[in-house]
N, C-alpha and C. Protein backbone atom coordinates (compact mmCIF):
# COMPACT_ATOMS: atom_id res chain seq x y z
N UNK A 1 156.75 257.76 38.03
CA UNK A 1 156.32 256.88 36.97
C UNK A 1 156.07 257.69 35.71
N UNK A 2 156.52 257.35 34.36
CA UNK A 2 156.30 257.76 33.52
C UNK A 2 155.77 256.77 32.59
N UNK A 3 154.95 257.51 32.38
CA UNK A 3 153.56 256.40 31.20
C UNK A 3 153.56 257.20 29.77
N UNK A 4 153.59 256.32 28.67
CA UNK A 4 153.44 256.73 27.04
C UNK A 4 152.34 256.10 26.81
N UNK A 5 151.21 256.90 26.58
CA UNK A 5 149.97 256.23 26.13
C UNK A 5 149.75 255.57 24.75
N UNK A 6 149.58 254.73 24.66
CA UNK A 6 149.20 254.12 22.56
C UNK A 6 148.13 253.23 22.66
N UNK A 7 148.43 252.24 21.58
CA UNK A 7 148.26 250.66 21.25
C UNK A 7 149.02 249.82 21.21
N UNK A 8 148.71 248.74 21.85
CA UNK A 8 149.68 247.53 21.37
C UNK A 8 148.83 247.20 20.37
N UNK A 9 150.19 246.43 19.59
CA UNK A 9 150.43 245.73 18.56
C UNK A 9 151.45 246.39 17.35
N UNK A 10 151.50 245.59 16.56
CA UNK A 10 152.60 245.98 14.88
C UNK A 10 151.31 247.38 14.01
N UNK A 11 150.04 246.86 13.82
CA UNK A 11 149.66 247.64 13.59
C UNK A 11 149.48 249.33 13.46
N UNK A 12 149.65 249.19 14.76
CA UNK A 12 149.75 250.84 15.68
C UNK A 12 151.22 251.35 15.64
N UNK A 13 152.02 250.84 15.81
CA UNK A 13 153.19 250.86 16.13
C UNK A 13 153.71 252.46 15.47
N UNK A 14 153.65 252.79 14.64
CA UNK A 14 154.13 254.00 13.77
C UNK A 14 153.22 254.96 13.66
N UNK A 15 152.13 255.22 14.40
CA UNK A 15 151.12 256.19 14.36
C UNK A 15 151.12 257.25 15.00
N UNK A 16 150.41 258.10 14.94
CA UNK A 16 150.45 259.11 15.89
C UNK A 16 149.71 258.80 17.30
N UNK A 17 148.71 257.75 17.22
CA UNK A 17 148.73 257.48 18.70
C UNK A 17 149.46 257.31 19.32
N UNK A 18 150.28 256.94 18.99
CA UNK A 18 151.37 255.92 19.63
C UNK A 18 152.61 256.74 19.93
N UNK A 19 152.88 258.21 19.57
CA UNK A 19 153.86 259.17 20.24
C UNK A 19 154.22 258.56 21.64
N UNK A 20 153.05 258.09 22.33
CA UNK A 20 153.41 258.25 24.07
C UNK A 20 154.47 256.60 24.46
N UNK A 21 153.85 256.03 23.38
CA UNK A 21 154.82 254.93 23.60
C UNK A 21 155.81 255.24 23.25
N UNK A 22 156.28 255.35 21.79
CA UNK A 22 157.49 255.83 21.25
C UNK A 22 158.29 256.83 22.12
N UNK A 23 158.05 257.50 23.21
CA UNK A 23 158.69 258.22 23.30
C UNK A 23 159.46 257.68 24.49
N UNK A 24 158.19 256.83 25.44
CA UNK A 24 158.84 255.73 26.45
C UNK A 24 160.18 254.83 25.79
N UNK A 25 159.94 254.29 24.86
CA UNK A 25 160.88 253.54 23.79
C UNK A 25 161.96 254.61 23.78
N UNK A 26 161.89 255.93 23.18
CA UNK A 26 163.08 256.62 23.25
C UNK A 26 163.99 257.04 24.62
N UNK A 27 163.03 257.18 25.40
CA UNK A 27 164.16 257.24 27.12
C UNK A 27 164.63 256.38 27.38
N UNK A 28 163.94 255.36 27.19
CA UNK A 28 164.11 253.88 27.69
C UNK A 28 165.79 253.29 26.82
N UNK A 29 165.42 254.10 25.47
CA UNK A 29 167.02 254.03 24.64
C UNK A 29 167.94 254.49 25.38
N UNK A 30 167.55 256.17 26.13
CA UNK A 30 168.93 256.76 26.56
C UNK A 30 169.28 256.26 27.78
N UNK A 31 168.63 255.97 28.14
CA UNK A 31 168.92 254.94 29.91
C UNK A 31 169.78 253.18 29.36
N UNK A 32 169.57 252.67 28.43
CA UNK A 32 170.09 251.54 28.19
C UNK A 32 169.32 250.30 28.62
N UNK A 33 167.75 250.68 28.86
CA UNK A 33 166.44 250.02 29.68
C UNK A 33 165.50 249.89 28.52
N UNK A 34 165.21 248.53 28.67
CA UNK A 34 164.39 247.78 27.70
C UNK A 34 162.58 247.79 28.22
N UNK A 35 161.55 248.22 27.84
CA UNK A 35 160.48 248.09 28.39
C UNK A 35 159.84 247.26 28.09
N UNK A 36 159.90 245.95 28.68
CA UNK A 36 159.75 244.50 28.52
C UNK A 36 158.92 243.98 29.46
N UNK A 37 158.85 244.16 30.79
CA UNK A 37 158.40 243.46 32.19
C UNK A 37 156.98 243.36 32.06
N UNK A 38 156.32 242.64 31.90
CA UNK A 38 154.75 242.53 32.03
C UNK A 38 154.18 242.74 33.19
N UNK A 39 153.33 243.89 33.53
CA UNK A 39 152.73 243.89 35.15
C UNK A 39 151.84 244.78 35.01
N UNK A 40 150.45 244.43 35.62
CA UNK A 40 149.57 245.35 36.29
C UNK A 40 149.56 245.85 34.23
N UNK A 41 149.37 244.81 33.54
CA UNK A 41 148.89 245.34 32.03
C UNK A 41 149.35 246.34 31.49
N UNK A 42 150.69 246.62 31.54
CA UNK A 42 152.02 247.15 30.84
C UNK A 42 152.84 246.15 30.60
N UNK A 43 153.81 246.85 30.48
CA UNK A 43 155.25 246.78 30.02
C UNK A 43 155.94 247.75 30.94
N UNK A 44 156.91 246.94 31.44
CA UNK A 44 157.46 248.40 32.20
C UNK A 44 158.90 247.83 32.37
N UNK A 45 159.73 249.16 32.89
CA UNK A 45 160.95 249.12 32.99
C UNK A 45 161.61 249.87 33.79
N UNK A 46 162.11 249.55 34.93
CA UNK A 46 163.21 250.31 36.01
C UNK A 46 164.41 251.13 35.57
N UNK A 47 164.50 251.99 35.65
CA UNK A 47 165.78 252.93 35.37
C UNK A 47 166.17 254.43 36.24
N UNK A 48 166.99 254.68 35.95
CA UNK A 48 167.16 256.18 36.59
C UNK A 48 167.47 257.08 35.31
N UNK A 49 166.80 258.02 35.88
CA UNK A 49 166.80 259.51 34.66
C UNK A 49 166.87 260.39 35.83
N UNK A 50 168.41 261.03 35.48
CA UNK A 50 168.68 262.37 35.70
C UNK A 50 168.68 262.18 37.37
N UNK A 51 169.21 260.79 38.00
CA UNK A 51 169.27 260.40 39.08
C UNK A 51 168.42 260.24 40.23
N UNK A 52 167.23 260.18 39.60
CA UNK A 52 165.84 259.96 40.05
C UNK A 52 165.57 258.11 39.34
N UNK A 53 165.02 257.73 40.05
CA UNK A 53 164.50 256.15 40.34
C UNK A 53 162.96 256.48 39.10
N UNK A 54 162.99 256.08 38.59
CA UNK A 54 161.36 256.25 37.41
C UNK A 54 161.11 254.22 37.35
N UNK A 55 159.96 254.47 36.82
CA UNK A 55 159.42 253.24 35.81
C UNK A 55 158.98 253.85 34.96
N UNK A 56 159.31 253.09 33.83
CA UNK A 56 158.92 253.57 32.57
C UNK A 56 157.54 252.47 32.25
N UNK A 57 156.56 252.64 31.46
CA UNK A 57 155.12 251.96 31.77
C UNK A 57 154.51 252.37 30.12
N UNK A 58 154.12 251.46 29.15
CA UNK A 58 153.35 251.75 28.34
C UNK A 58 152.19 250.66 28.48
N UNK A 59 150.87 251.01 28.56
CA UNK A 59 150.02 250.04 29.18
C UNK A 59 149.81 249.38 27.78
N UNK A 60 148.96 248.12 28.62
CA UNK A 60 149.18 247.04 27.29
C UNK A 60 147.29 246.91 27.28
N UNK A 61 146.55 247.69 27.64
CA UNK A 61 145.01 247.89 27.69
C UNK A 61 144.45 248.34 26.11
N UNK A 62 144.95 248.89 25.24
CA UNK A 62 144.60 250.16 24.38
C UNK A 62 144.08 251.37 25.09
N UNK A 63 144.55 252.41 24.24
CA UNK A 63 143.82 253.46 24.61
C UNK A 63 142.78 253.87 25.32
N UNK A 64 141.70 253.64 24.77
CA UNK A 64 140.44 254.03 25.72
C UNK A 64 140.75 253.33 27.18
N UNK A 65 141.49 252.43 27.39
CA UNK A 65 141.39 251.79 29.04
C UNK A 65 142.46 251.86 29.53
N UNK A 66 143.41 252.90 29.07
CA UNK A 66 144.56 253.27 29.88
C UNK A 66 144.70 252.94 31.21
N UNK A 67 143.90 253.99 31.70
CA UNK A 67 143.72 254.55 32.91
C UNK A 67 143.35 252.97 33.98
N UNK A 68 143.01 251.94 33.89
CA UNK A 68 143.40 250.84 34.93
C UNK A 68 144.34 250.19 34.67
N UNK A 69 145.30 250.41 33.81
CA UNK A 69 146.49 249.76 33.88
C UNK A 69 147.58 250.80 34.83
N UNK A 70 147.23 252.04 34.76
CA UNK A 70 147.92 253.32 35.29
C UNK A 70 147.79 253.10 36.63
N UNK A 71 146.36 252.61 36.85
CA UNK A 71 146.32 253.18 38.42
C UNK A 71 147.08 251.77 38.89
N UNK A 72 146.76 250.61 38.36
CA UNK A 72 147.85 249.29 38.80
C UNK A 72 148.70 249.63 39.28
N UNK A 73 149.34 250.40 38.33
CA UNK A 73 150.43 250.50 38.41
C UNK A 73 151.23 251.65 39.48
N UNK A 74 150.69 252.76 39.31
CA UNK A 74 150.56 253.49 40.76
C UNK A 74 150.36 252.79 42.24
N UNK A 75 149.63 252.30 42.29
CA UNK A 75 149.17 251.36 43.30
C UNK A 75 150.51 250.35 43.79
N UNK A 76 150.51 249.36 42.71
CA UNK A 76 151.47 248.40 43.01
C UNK A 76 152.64 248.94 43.64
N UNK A 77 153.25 250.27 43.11
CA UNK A 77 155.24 250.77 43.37
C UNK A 77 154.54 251.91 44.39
N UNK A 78 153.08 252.16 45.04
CA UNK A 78 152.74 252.96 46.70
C UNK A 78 153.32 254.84 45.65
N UNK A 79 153.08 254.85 44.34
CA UNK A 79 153.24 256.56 44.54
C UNK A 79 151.98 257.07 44.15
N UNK A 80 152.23 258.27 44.59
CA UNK A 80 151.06 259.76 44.46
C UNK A 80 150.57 260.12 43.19
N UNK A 81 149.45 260.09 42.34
CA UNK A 81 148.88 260.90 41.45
C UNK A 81 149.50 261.91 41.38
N UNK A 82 150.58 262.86 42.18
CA UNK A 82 151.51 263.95 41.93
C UNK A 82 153.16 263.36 41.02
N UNK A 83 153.07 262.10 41.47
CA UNK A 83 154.50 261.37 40.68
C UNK A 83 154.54 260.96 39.34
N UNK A 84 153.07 261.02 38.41
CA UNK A 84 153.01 260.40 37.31
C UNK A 84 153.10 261.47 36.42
N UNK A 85 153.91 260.89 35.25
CA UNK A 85 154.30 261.69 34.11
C UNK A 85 153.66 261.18 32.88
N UNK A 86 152.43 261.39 32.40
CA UNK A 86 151.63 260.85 31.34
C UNK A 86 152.48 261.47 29.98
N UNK A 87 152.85 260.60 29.13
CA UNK A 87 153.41 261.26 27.40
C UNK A 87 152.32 260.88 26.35
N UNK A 88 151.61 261.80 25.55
CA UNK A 88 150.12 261.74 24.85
C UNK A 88 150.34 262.44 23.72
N UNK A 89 149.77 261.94 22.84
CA UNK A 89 149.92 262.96 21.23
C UNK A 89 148.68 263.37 21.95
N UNK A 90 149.10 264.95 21.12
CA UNK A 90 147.78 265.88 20.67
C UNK A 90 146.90 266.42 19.26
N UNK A 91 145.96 266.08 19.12
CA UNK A 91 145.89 266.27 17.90
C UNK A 91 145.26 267.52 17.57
N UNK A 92 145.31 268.28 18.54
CA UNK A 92 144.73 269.99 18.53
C UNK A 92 146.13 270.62 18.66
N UNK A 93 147.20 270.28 18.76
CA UNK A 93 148.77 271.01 18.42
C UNK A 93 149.31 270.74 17.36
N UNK A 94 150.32 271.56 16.93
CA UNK A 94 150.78 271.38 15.59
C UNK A 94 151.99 270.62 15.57
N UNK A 95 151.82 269.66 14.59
CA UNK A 95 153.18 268.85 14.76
C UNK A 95 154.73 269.21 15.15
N UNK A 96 154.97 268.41 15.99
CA UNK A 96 156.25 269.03 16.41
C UNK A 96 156.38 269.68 17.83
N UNK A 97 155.23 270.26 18.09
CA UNK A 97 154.87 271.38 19.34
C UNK A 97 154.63 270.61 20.46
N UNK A 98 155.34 270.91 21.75
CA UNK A 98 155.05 270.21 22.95
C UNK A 98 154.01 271.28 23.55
N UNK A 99 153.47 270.88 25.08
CA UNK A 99 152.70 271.30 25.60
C UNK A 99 153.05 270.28 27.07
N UNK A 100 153.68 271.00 28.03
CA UNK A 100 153.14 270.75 29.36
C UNK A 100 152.54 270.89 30.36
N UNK A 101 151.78 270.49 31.10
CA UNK A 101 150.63 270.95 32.00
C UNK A 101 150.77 270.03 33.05
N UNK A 102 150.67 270.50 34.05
CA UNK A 102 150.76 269.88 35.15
C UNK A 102 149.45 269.00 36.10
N UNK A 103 148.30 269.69 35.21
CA UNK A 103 147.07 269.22 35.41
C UNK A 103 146.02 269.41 34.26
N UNK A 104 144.88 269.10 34.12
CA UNK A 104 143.91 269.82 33.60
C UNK A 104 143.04 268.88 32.46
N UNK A 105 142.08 269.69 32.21
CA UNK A 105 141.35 267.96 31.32
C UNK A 105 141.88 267.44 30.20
N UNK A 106 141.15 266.14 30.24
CA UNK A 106 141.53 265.31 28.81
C UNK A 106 141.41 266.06 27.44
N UNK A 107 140.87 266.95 27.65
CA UNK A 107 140.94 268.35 26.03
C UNK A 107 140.57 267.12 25.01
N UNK A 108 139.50 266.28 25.24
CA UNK A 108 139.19 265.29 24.14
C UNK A 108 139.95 264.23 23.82
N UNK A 109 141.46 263.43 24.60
CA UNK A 109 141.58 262.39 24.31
C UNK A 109 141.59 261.53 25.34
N UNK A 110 140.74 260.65 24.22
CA UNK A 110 140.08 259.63 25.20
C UNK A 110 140.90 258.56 26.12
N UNK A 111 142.41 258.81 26.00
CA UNK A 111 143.53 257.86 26.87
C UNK A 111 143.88 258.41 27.82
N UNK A 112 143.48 260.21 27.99
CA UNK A 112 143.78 260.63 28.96
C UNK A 112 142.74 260.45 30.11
N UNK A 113 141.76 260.49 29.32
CA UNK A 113 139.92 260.44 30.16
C UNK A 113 139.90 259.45 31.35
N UNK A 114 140.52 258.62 30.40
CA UNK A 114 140.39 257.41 31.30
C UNK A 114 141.39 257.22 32.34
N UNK A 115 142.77 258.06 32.30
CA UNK A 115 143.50 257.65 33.05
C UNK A 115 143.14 258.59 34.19
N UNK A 116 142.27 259.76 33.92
CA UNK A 116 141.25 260.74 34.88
C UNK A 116 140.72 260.23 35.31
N UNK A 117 139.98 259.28 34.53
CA UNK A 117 138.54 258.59 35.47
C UNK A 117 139.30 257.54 36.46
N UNK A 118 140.23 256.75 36.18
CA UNK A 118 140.36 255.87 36.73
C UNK A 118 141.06 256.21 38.58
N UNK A 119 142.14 257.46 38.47
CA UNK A 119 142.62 257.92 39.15
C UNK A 119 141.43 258.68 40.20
N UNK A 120 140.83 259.68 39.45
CA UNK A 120 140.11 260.02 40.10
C UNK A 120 140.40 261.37 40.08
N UNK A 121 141.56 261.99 39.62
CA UNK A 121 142.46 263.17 39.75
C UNK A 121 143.00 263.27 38.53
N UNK A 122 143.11 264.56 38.19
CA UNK A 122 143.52 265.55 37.25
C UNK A 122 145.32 265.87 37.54
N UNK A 123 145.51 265.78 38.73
CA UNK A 123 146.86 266.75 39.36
C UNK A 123 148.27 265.55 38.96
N UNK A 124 148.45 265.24 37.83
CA UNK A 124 149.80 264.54 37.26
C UNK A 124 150.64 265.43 35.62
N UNK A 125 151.54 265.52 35.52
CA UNK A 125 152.02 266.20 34.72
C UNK A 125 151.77 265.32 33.38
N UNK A 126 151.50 265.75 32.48
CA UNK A 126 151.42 265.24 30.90
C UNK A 126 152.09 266.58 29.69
N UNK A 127 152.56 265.67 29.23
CA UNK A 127 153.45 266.44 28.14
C UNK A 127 152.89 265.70 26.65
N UNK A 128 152.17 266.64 26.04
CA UNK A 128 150.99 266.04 24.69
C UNK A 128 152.21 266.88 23.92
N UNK A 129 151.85 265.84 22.97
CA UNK A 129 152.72 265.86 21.81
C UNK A 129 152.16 266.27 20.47
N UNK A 130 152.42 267.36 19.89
CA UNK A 130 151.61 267.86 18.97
C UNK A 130 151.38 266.72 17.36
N UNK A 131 150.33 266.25 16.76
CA UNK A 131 150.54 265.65 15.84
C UNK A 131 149.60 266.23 14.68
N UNK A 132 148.75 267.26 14.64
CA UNK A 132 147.84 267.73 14.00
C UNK A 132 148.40 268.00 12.33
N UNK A 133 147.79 267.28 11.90
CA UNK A 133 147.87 267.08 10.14
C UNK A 133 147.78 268.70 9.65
N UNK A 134 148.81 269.02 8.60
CA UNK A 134 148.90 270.34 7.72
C UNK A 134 147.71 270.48 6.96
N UNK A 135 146.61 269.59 6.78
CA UNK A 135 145.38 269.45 5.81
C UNK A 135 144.69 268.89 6.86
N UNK A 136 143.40 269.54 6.44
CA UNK A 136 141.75 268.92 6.90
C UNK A 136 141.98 267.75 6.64
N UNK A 137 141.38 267.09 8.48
CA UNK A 137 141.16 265.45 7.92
C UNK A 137 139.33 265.84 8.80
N UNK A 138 138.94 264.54 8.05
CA UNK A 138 137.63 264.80 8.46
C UNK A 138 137.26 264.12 9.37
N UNK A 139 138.03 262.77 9.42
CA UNK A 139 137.87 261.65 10.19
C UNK A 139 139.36 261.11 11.13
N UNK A 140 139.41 262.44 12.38
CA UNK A 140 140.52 262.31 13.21
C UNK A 140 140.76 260.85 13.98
N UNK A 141 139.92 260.16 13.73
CA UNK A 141 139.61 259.12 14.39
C UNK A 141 140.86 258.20 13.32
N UNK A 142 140.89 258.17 12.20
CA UNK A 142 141.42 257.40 10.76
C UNK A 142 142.93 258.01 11.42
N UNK A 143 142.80 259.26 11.22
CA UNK A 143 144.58 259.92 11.01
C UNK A 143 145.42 259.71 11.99
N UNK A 144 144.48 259.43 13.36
CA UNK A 144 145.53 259.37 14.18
C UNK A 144 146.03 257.81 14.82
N UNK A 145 145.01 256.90 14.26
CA UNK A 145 145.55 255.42 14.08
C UNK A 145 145.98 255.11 12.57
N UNK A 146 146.55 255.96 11.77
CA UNK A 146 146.95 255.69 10.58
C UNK A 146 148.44 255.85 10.56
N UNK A 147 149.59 255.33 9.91
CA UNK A 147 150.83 255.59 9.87
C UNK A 147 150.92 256.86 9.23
N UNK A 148 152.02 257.79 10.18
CA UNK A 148 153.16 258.99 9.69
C UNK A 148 153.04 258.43 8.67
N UNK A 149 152.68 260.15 7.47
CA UNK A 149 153.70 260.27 6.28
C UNK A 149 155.17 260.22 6.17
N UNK A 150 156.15 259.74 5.57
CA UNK A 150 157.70 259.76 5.13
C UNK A 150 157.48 260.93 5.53
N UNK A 151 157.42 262.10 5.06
CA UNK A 151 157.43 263.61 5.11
C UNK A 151 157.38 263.90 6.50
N UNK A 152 156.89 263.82 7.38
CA UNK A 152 156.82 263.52 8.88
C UNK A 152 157.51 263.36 9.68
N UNK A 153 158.39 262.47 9.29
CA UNK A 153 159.18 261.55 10.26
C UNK A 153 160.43 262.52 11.20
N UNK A 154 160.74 263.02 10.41
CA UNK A 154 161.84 263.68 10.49
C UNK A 154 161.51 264.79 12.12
N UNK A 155 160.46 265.52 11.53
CA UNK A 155 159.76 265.97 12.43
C UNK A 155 159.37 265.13 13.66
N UNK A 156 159.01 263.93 13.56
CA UNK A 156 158.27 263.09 15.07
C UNK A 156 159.76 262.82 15.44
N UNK A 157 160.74 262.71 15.08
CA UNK A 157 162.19 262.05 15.84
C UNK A 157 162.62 263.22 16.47
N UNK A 158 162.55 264.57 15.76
CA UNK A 158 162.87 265.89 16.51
C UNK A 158 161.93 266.00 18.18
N UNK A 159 160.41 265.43 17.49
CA UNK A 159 159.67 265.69 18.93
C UNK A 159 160.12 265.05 20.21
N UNK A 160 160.31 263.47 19.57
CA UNK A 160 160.52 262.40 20.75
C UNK A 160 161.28 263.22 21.09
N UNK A 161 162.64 263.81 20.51
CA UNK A 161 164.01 264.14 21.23
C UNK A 161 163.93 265.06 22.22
N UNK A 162 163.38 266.27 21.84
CA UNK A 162 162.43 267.08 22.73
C UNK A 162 161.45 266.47 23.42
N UNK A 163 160.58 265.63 23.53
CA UNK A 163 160.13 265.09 25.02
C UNK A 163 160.74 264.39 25.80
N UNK A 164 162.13 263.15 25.19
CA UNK A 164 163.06 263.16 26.18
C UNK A 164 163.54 264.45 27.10
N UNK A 165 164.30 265.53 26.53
CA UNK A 165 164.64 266.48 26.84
C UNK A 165 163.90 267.61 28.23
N UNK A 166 162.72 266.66 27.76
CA UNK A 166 161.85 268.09 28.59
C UNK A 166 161.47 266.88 29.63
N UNK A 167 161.48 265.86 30.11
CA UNK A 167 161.03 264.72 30.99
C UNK A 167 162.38 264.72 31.80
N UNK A 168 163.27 264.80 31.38
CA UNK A 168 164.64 265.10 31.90
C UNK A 168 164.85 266.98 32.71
N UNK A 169 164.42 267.51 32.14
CA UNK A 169 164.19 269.04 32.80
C UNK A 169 163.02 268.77 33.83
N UNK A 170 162.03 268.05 33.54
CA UNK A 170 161.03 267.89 34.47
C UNK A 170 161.48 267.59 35.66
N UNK A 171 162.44 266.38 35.76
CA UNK A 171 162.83 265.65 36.30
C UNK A 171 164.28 266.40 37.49
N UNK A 172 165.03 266.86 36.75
CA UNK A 172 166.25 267.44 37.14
C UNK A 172 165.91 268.87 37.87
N UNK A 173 165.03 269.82 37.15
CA UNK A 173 165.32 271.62 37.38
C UNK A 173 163.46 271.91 37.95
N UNK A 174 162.61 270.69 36.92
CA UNK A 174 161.45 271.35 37.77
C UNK A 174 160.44 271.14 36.77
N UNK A 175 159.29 271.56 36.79
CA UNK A 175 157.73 271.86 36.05
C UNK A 175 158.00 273.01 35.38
N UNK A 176 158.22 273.65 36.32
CA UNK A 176 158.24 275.42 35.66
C UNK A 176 159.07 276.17 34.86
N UNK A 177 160.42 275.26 34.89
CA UNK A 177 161.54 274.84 33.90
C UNK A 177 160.76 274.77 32.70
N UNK A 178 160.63 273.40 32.81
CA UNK A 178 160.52 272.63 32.07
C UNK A 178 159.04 273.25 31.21
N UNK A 179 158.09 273.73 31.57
CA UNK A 179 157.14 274.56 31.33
C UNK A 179 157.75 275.58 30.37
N UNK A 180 158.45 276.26 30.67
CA UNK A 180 159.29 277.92 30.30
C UNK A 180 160.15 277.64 28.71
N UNK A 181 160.74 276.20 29.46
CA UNK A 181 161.40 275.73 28.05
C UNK A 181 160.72 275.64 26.57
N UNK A 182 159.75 274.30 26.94
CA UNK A 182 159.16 273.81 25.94
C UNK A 182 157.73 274.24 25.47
N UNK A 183 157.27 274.97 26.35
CA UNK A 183 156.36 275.37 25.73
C UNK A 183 156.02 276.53 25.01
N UNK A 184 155.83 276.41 23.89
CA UNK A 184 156.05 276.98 22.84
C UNK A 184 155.92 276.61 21.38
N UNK A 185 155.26 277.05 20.30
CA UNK A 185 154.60 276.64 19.53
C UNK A 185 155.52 276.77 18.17
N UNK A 186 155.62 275.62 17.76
CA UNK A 186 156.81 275.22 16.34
C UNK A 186 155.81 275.82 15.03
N UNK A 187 156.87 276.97 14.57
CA UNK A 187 156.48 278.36 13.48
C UNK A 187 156.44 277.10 12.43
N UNK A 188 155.30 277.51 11.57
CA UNK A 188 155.68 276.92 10.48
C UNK A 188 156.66 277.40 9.45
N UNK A 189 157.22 276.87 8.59
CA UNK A 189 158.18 277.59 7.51
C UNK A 189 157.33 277.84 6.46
N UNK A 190 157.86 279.37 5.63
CA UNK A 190 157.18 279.46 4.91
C UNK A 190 157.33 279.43 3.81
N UNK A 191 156.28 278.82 2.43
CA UNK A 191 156.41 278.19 1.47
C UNK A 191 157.42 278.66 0.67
């Protein structure tokens, strides 16, 4: 199972919360799979990636209450807290920069917390998506339910492409692959 954490609605839709959906939206492109199906408070969608059987899942809870639409959903299709693939902006990485981990805490966001608390377990792979603003914001709470700058964009379409990429290595060659690959921290250019 692979889960993109956000918000529903038009509102959210272009934010940096919302990487984890968008990025579900972007696999869901390369598979030719629409994430439409209402269940267990998602959206979800059947496909194969890289010849593996997935659901694709963006919960339809908001953020803070991820985590009981997750475990629904775990529950309902009988797999392991070892089968779930959580996709999460980070807002302590620098835009652009992936990060995979195969376990370990919510490092402060609160969509992951919950999908901890709810599970009960730490031990599922998440791939956080770096979104951290080039300038002091004071109120991370504003920036990261606020729409991408134009200036941005360019950059978040490179990321999705690279978290497709690396969910597909996950998937195909491994963790530790897929670990070796992407993780690694996007240089800034200099002025």
């Amino acid at each position: 199972m692979i889960v993109g954490l956000g918000n529903p609605g038009y509102e959210y839709s272009f934010t940096p919360h919302n990487l984890g959906f968008m990025a579900v939206d972007r696999l869901a492109e390369t598979c030719g799979a629409e994430v439409s199906r209402r269940e267990a408070q998602a959206l979800t969608a059947a496909t194969e990636i890289e010849g593996v059987g997935v659901v694709l899942a963006k919960p339809q809870t908001f953020m803070n209450l991820s985590g009981m639409a997750v475990a629904r959903l775990l529950a309902r299709y009988a797999l392991p807290v070892r089968d779930l693939i959580v996709l999460v902006d980070d807002v302590d990485l620098p835009l652009g920069s992936l990060r995979i981990r195969q376990r370990g805490s919510a490092g402060g966001h609160n969509g992951l917390k919950s999908v901890i608390g709810a599970l009960e377990a730490d031990e599922f792979v998440r791939v956080r998506m770096g979104v951290q603003p080039d300038v002091l914001v004071e109120d991370r709470a504003c920036y990261v339910l606020g729409r991408f700058r134009k200036s941005d964009l360019e950059a978040v379409s490179e990321m999705l492409e690279q978290t497709v990429d690396a969910v597909r290595v996950v998937l195909k060659e491994g963790l530790q692959q897929a670990m070796n690959r992407f993780n690694r921290r996007v240089q800034s250019s200099p002025s």
